[in-house]
PDB file of N, CA and C in Angstrom:
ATOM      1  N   UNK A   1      95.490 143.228   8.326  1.00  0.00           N
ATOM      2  CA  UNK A   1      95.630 143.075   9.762  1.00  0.00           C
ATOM      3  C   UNK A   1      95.490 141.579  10.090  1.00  0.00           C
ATOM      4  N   UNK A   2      96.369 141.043  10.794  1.00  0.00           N
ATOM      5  CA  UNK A   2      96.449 139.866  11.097  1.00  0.00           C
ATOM      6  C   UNK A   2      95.278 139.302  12.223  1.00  0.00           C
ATOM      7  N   UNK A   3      94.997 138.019  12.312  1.00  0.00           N
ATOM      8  CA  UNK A   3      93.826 137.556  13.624  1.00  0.00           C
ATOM      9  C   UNK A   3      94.447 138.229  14.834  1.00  0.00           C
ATOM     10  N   UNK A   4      95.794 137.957  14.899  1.00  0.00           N
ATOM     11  CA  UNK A   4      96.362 138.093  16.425  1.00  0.00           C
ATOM     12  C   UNK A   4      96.522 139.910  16.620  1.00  0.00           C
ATOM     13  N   UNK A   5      96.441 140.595  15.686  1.00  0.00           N
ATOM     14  CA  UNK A   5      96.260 141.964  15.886  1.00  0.00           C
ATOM     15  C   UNK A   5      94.853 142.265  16.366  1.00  0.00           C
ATOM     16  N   UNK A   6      93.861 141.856  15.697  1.00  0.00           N
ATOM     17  CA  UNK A   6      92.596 141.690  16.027  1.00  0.00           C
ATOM     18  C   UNK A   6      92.564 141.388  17.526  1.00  0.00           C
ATOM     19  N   UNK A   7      92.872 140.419  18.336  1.00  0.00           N
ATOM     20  CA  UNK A   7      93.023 139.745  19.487  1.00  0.00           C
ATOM     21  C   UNK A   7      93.395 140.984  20.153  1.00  0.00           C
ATOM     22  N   UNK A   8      94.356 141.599  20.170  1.00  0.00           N
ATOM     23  CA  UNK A   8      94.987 142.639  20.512  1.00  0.00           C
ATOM     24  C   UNK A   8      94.492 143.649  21.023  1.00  0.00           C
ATOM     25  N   UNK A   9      93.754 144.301  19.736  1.00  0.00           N
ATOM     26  CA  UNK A   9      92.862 145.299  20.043  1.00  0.00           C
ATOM     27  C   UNK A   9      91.616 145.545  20.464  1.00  0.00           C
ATOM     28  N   UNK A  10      91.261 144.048  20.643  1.00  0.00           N
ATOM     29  CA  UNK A  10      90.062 143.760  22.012  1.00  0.00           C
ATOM     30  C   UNK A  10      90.695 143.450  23.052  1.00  0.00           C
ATOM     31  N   UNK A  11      91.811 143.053  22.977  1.00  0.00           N
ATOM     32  CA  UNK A  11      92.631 142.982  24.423  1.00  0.00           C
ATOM     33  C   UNK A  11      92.425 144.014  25.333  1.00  0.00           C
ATOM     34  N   UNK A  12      93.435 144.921  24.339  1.00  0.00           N
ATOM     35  CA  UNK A  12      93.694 146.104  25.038  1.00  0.00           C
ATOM     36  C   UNK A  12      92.292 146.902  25.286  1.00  0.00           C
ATOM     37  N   UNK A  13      91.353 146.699  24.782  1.00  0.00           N
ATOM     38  CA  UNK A  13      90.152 147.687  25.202  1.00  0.00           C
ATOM     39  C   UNK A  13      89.203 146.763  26.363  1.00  0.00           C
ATOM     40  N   UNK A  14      89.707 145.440  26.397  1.00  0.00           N
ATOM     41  CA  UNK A  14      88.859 144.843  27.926  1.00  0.00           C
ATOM     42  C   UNK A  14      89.857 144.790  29.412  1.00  0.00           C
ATOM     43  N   UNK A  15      91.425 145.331  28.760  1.00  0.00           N
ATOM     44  CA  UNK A  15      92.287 145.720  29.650  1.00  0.00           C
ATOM     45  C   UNK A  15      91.914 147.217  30.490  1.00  0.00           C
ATOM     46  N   UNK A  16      91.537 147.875  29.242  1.00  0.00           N
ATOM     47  CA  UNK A  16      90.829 149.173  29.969  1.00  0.00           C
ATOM     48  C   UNK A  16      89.867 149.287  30.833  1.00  0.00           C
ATOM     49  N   UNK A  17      89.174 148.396  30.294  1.00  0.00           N
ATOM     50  CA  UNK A  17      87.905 148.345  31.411  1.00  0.00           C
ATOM     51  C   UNK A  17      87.792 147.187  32.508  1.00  0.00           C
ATOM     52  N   UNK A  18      89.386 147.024  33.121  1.00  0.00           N
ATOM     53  CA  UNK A  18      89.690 146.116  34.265  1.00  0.00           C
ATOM     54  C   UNK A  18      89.350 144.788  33.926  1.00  0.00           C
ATOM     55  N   UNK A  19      89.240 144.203  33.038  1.00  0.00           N
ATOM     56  CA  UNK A  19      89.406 142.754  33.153  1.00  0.00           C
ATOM     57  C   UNK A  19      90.593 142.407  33.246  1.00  0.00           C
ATOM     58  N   UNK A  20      90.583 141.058  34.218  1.00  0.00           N
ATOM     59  CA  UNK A  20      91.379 140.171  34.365  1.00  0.00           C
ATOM     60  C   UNK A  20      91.510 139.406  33.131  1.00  0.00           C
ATOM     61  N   UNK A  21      92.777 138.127  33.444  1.00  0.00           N
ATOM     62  CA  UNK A  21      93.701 137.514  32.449  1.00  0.00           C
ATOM     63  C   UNK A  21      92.596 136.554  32.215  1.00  0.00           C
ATOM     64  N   UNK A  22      91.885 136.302  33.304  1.00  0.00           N
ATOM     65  CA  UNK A  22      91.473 135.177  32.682  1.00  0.00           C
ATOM     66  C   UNK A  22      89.409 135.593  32.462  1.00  0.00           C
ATOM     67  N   UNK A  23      89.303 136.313  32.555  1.00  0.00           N
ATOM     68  CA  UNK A  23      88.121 137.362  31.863  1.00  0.00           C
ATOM     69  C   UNK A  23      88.308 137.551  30.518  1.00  0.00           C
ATOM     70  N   UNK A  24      89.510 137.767  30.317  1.00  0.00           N
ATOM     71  CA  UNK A  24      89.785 137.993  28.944  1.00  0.00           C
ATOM     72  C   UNK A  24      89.976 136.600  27.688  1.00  0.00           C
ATOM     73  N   UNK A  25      90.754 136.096  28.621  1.00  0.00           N
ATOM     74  CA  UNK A  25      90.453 134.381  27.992  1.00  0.00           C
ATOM     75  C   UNK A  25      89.277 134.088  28.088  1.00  0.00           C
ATOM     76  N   UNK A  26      88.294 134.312  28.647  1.00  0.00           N
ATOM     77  CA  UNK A  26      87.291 133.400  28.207  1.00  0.00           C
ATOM     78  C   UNK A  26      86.435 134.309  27.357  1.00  0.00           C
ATOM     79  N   UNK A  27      86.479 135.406  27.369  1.00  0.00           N
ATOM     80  CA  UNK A  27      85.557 135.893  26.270  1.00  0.00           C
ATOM     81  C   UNK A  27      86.187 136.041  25.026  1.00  0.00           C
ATOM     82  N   UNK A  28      87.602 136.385  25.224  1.00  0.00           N
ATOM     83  CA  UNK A  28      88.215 136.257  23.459  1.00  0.00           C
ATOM     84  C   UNK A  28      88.030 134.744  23.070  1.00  0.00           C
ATOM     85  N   UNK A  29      87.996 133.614  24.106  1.00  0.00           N
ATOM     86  CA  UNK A  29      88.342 131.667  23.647  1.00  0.00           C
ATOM     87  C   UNK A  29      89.826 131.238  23.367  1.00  0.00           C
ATOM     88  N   UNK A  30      90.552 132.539  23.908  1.00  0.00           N
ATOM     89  CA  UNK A  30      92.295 131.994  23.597  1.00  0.00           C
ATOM     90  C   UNK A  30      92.719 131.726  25.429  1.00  0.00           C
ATOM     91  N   UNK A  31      93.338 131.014  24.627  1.00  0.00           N
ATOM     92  CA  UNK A  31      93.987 130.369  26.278  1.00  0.00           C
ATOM     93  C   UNK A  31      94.647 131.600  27.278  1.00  0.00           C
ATOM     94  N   UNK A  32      94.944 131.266  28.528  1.00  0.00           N
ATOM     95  CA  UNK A  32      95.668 132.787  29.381  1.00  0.00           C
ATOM     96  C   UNK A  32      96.869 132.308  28.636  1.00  0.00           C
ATOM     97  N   UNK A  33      97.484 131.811  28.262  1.00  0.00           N
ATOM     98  CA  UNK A  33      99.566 131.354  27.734  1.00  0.00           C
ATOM     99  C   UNK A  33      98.951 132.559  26.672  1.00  0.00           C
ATOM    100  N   UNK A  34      98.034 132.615  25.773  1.00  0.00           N
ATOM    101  CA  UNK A  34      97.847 133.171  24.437  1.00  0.00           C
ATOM    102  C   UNK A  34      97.586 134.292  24.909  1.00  0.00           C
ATOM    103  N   UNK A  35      96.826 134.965  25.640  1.00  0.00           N
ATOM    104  CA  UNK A  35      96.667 135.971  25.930  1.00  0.00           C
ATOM    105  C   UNK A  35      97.541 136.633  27.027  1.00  0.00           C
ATOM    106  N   UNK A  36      98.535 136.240  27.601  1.00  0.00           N
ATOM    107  CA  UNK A  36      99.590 136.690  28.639  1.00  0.00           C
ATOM    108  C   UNK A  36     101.110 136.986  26.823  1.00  0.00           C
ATOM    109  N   UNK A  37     100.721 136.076  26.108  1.00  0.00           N
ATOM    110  CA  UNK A  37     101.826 136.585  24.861  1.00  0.00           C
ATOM    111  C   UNK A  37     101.311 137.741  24.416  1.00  0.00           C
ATOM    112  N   UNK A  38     100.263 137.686  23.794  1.00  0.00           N
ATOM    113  CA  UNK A  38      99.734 138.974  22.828  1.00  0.00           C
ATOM    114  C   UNK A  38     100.168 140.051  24.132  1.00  0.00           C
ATOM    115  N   UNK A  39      99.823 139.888  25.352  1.00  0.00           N
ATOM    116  CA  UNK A  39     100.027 141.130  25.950  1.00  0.00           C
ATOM    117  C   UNK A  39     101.047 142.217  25.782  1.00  0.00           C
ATOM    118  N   UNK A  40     102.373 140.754  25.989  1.00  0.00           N
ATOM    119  CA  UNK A  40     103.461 141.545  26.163  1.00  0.00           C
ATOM    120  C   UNK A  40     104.505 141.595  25.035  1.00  0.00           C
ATOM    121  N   UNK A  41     103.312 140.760  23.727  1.00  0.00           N
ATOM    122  CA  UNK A  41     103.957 141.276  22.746  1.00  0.00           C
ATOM    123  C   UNK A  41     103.685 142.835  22.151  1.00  0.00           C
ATOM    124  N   UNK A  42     102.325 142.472  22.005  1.00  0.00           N
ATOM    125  CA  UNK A  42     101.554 144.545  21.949  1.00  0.00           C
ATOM    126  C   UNK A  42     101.911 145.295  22.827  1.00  0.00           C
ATOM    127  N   UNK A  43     102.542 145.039  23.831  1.00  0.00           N
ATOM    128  CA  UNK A  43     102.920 146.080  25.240  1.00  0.00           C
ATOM    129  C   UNK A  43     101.861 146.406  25.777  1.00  0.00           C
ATOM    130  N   UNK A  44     100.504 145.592  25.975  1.00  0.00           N
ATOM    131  CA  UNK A  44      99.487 145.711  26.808  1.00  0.00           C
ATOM    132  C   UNK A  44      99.278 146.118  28.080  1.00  0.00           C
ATOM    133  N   UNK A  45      99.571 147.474  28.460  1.00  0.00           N
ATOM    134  CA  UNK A  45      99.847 147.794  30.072  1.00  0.00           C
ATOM    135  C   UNK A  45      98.655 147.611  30.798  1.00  0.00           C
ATOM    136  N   UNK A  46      98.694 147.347  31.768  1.00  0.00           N
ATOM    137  CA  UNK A  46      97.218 147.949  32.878  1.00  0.00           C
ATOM    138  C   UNK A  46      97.135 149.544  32.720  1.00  0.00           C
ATOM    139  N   UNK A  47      95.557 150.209  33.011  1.00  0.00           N
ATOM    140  CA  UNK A  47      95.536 151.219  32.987  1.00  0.00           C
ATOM    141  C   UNK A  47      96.094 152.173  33.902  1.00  0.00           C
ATOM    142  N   UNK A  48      96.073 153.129  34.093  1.00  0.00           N
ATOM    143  CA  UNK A  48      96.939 153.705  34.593  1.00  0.00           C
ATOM    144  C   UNK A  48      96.722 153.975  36.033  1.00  0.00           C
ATOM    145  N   UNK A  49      95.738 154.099  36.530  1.00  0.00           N
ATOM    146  CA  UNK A  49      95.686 153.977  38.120  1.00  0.00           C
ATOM    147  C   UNK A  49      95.039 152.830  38.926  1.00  0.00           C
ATOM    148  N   UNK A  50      95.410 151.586  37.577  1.00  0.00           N
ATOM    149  CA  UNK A  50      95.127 150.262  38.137  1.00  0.00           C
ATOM    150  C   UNK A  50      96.550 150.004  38.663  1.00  0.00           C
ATOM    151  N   UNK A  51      97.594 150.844  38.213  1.00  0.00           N
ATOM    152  CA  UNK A  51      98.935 149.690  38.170  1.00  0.00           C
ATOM    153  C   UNK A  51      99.934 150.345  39.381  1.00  0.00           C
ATOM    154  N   UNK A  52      99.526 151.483  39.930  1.00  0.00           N
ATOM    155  CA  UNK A  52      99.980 151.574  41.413  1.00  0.00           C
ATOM    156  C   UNK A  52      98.983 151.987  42.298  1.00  0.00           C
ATOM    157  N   UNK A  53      98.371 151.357  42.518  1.00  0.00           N
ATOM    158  CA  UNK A  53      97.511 151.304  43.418  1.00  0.00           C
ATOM    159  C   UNK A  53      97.978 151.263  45.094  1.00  0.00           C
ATOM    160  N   UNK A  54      97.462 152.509  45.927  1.00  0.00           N
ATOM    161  CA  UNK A  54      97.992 152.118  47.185  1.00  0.00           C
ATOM    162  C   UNK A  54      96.784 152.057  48.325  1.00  0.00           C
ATOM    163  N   UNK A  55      97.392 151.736  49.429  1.00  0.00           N
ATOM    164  CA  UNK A  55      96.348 151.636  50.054  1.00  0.00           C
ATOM    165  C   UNK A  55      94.985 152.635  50.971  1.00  0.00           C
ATOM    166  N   UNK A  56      94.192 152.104  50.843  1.00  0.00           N
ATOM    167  CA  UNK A  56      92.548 153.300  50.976  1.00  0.00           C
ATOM    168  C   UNK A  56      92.506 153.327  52.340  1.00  0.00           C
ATOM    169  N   UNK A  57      93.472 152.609  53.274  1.00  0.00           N
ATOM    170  CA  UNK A  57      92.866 152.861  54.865  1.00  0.00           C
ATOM    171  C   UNK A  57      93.385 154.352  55.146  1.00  0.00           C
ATOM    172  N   UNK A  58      92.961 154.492  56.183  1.00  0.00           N
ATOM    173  CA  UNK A  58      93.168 155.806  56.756  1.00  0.00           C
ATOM    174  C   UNK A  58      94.093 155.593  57.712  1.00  0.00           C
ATOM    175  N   UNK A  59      95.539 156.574  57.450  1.00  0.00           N
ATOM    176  CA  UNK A  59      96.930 156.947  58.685  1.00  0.00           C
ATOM    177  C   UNK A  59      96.251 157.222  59.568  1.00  0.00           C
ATOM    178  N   UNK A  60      96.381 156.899  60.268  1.00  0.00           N
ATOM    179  CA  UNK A  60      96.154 158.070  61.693  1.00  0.00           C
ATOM    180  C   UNK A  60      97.780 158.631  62.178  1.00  0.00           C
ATOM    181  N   UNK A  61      97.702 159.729  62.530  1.00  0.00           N
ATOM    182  CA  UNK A  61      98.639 160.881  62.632  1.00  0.00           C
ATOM    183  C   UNK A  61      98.789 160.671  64.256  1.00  0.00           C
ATOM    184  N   UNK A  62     100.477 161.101  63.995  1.00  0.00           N
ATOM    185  CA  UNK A  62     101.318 160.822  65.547  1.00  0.00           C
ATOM    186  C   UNK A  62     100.383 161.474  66.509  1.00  0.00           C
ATOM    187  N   UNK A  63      99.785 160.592  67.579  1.00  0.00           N
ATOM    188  CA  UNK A  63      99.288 161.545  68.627  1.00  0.00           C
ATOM    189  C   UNK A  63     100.314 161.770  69.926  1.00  0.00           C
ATOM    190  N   UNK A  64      99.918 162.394  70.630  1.00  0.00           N
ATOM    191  CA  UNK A  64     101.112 162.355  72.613  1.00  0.00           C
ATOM    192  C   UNK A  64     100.830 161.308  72.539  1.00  0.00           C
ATOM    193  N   UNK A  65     100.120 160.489  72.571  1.00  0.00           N
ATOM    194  CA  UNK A  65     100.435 159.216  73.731  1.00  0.00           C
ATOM    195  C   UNK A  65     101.306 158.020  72.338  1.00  0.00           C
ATOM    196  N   UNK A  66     101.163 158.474  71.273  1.00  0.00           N
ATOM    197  CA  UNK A  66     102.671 157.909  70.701  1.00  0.00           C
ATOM    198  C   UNK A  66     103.680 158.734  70.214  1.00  0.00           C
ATOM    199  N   UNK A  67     104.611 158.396  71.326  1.00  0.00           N
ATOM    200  CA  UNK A  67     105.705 159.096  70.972  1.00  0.00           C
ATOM    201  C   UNK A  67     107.278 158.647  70.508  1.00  0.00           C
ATOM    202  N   UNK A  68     108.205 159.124  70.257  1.00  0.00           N
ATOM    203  CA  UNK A  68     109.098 158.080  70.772  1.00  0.00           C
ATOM    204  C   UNK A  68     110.060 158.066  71.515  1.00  0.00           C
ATOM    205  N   UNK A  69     109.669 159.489  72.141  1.00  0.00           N
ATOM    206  CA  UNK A  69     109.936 159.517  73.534  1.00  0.00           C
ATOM    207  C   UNK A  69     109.514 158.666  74.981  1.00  0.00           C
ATOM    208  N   UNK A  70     109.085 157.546  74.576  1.00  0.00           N
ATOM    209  CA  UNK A  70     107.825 156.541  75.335  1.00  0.00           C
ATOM    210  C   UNK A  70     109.214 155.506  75.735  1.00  0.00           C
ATOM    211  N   UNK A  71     110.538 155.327  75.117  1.00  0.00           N
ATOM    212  CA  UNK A  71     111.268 154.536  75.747  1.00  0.00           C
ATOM    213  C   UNK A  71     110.458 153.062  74.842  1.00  0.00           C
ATOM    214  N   UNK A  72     109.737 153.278  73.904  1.00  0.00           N
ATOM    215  CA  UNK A  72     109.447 152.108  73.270  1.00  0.00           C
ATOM    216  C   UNK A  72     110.194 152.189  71.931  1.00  0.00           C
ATOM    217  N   UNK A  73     110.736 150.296  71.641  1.00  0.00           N
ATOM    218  CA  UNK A  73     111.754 150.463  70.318  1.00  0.00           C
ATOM    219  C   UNK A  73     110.716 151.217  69.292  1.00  0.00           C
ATOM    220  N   UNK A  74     111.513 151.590  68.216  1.00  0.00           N
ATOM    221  CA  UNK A  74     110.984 152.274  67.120  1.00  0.00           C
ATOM    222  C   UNK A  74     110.278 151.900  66.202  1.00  0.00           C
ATOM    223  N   UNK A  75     110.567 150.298  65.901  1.00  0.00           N
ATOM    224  CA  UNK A  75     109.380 149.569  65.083  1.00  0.00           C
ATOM    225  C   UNK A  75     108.175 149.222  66.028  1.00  0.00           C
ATOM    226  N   UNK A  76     108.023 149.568  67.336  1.00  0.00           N
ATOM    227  CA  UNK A  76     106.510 149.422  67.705  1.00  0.00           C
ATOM    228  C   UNK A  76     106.298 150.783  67.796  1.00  0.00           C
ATOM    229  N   UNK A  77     106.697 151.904  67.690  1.00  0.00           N
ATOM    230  CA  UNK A  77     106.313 153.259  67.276  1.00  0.00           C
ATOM    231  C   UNK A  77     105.757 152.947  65.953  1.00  0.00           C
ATOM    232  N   UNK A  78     106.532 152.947  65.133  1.00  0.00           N
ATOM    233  CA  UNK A  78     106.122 153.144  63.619  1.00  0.00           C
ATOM    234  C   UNK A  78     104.960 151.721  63.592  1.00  0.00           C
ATOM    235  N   UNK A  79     104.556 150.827  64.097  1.00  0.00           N
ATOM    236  CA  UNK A  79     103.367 150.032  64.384  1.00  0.00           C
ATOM    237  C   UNK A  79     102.580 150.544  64.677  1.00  0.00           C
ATOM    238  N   UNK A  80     102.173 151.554  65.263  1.00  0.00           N
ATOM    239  CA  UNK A  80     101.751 151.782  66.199  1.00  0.00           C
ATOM    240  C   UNK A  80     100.571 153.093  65.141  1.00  0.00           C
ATOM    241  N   UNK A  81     101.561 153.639  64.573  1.00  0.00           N
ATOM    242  CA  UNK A  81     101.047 155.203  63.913  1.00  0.00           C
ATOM    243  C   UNK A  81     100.447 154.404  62.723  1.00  0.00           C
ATOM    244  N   UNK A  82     101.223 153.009  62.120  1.00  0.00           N
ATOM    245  CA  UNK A  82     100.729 152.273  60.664  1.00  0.00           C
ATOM    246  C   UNK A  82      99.567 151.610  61.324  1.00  0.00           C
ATOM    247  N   UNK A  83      99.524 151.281  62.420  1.00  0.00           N
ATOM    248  CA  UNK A  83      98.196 150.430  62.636  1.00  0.00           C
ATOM    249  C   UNK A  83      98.098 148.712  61.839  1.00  0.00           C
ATOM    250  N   UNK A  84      97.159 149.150  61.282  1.00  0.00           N
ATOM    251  CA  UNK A  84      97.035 147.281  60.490  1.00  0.00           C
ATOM    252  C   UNK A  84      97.639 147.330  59.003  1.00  0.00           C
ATOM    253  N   UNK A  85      97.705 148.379  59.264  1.00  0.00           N
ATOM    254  CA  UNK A  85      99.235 148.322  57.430  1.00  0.00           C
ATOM    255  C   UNK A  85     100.225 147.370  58.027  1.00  0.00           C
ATOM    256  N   UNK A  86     100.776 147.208  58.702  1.00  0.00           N
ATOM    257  CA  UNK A  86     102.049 146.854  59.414  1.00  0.00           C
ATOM    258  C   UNK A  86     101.380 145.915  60.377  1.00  0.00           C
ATOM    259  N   UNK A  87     102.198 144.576  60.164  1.00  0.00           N
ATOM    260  CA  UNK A  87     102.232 143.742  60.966  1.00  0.00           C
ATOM    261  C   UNK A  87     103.773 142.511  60.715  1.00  0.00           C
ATOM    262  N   UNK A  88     103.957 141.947  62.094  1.00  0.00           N
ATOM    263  CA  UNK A  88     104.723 141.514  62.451  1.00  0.00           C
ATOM    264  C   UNK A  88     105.081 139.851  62.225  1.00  0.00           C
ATOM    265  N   UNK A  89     105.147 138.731  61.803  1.00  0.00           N
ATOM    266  CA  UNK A  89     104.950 137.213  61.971  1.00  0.00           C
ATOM    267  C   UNK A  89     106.281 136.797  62.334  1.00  0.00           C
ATOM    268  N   UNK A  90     106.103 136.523  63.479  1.00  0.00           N
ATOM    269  CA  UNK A  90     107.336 135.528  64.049  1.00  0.00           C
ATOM    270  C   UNK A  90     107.840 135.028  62.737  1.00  0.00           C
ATOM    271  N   UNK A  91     109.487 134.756  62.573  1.00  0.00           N
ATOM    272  CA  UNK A  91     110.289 134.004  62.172  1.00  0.00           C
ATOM    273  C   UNK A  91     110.013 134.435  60.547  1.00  0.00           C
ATOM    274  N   UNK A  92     109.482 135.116  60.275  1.00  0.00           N
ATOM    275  CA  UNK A  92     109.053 135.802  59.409  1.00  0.00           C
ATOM    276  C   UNK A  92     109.421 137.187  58.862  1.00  0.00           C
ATOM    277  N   UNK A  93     109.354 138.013  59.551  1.00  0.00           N
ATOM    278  CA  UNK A  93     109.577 139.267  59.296  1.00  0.00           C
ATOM    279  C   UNK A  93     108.117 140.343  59.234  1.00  0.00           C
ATOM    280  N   UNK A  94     108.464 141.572  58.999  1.00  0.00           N
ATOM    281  CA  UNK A  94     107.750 142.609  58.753  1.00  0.00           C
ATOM    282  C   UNK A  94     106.641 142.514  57.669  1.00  0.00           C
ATOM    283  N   UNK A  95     105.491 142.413  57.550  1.00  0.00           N
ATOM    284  CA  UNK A  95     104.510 143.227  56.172  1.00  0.00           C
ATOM    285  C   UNK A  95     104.059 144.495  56.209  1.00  0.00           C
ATOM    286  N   UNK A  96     104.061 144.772  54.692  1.00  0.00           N
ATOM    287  CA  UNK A  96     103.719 146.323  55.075  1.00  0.00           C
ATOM    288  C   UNK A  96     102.238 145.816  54.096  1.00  0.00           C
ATOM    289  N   UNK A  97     101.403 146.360  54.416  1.00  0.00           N
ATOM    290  CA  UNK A  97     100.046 146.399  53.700  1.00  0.00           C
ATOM    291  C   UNK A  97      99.618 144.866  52.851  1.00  0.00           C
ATOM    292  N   UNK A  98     100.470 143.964  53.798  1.00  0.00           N
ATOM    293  CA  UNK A  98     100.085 142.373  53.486  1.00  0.00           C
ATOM    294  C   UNK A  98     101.206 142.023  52.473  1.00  0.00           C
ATOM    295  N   UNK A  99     102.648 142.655  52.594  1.00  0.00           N
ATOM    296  CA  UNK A  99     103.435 141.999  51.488  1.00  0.00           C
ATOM    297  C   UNK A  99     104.566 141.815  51.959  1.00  0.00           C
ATOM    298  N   UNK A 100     105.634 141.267  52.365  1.00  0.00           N
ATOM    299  CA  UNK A 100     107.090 140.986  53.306  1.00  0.00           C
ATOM    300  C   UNK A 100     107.246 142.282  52.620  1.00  0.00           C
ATOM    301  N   UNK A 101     108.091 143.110  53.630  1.00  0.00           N
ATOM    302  CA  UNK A 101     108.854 144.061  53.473  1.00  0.00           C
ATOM    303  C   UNK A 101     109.967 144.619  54.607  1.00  0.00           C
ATOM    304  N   UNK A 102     111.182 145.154  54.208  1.00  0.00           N
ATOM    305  CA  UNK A 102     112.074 145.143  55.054  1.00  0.00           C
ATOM    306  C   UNK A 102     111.837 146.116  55.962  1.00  0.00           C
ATOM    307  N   UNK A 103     112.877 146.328  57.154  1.00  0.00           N
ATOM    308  CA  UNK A 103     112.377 147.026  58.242  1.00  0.00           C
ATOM    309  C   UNK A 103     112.955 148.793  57.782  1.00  0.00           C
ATOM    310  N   UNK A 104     113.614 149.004  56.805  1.00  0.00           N
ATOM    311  CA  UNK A 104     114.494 150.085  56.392  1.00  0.00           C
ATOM    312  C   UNK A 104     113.423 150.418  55.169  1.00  0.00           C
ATOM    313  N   UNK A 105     112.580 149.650  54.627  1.00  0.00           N
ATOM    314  CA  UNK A 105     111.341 150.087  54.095  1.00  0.00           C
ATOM    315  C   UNK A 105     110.152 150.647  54.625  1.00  0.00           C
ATOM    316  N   UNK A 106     110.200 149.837  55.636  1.00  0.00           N
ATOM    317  CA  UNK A 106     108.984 149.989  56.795  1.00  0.00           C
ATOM    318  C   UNK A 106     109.306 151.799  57.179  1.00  0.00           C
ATOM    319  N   UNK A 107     110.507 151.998  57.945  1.00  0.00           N
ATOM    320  CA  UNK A 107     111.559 153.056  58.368  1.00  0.00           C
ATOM    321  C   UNK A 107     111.147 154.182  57.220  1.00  0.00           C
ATOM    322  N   UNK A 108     111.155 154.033  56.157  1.00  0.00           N
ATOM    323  CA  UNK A 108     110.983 155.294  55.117  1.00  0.00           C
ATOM    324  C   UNK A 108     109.479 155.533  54.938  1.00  0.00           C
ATOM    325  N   UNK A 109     108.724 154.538  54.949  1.00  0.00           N
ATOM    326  CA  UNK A 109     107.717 154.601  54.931  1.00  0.00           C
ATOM    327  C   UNK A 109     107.129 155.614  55.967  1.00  0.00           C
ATOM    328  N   UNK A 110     107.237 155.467  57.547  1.00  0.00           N
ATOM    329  CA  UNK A 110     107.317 156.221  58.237  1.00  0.00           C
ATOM    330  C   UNK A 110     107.522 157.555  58.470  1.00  0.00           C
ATOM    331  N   UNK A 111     108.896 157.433  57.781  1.00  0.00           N
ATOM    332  CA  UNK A 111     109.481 159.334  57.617  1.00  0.00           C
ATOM    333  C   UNK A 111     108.906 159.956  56.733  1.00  0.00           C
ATOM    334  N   UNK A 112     108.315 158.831  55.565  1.00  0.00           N
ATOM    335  CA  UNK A 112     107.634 160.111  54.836  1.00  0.00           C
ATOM    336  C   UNK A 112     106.533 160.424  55.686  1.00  0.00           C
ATOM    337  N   UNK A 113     105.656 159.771  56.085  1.00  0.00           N
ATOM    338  CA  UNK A 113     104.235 160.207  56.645  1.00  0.00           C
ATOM    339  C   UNK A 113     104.725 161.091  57.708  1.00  0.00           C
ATOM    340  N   UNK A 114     105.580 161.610  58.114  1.00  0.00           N
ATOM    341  CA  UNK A 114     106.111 162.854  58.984  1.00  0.00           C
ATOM    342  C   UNK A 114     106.324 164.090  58.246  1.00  0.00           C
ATOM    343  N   UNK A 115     106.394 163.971  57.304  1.00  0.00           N
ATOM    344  CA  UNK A 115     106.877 164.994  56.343  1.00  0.00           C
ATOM    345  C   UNK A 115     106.156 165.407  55.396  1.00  0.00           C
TER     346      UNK A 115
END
């Protein structure tokens, strides 16, 4: 077994237990370049419900007084039900849960939580 296999298989077992890139560099002593290679040479994944992670706030569900029957456009409806998932920056565009996202994303996002 080679050093860099060795590297590897402490990789992958401080990958399991959520360390970061550079957690891992400093306790193996290989640089993050060295340890971002071994990763994706071993196919080092994140564990498994580190790597879609969504978000822990709580929906709140369409009430009457949002409707969209209110004569208000539809992206301040769907604002409205997302709360602080969704926000707006001038000249900017849409975020959904703090990340640019389009308004036809935003839009599905929505329909599912109806469904």
């Amino acid at each position: 077994m080679s050093e860099y296999e060795e590297y590897a298989i402490e990789i992958r077992s401080l990958r399991d237990s959520y360390y970061t890139i550079d957690e891992i560099s400093d306790i193996t002593c290989l640089s993050k370049t060295k340890v971002n290679q071994l990763i994706k040479k071993y196919n080092i994944g994140r564990p498994a419900d580190a790597t879609n992670r969504t978000s822990k706030r709580k929906i709140r569900p369409i009430t009457p007084e949002i409707s969209e029957d209110d004569g208000l456009p539809l992206m301040e409806v769907i604002q409205k039900v997302l709360g602080d998932r969704m926000t707006e920056k001038k000249g900017q565009g849409y975020y959904l849960d703090g990340k640019p996202c389009s308004s036809s994303r935003i839009i599905e996002e929505y329909e599912s939580l109806l469904s």
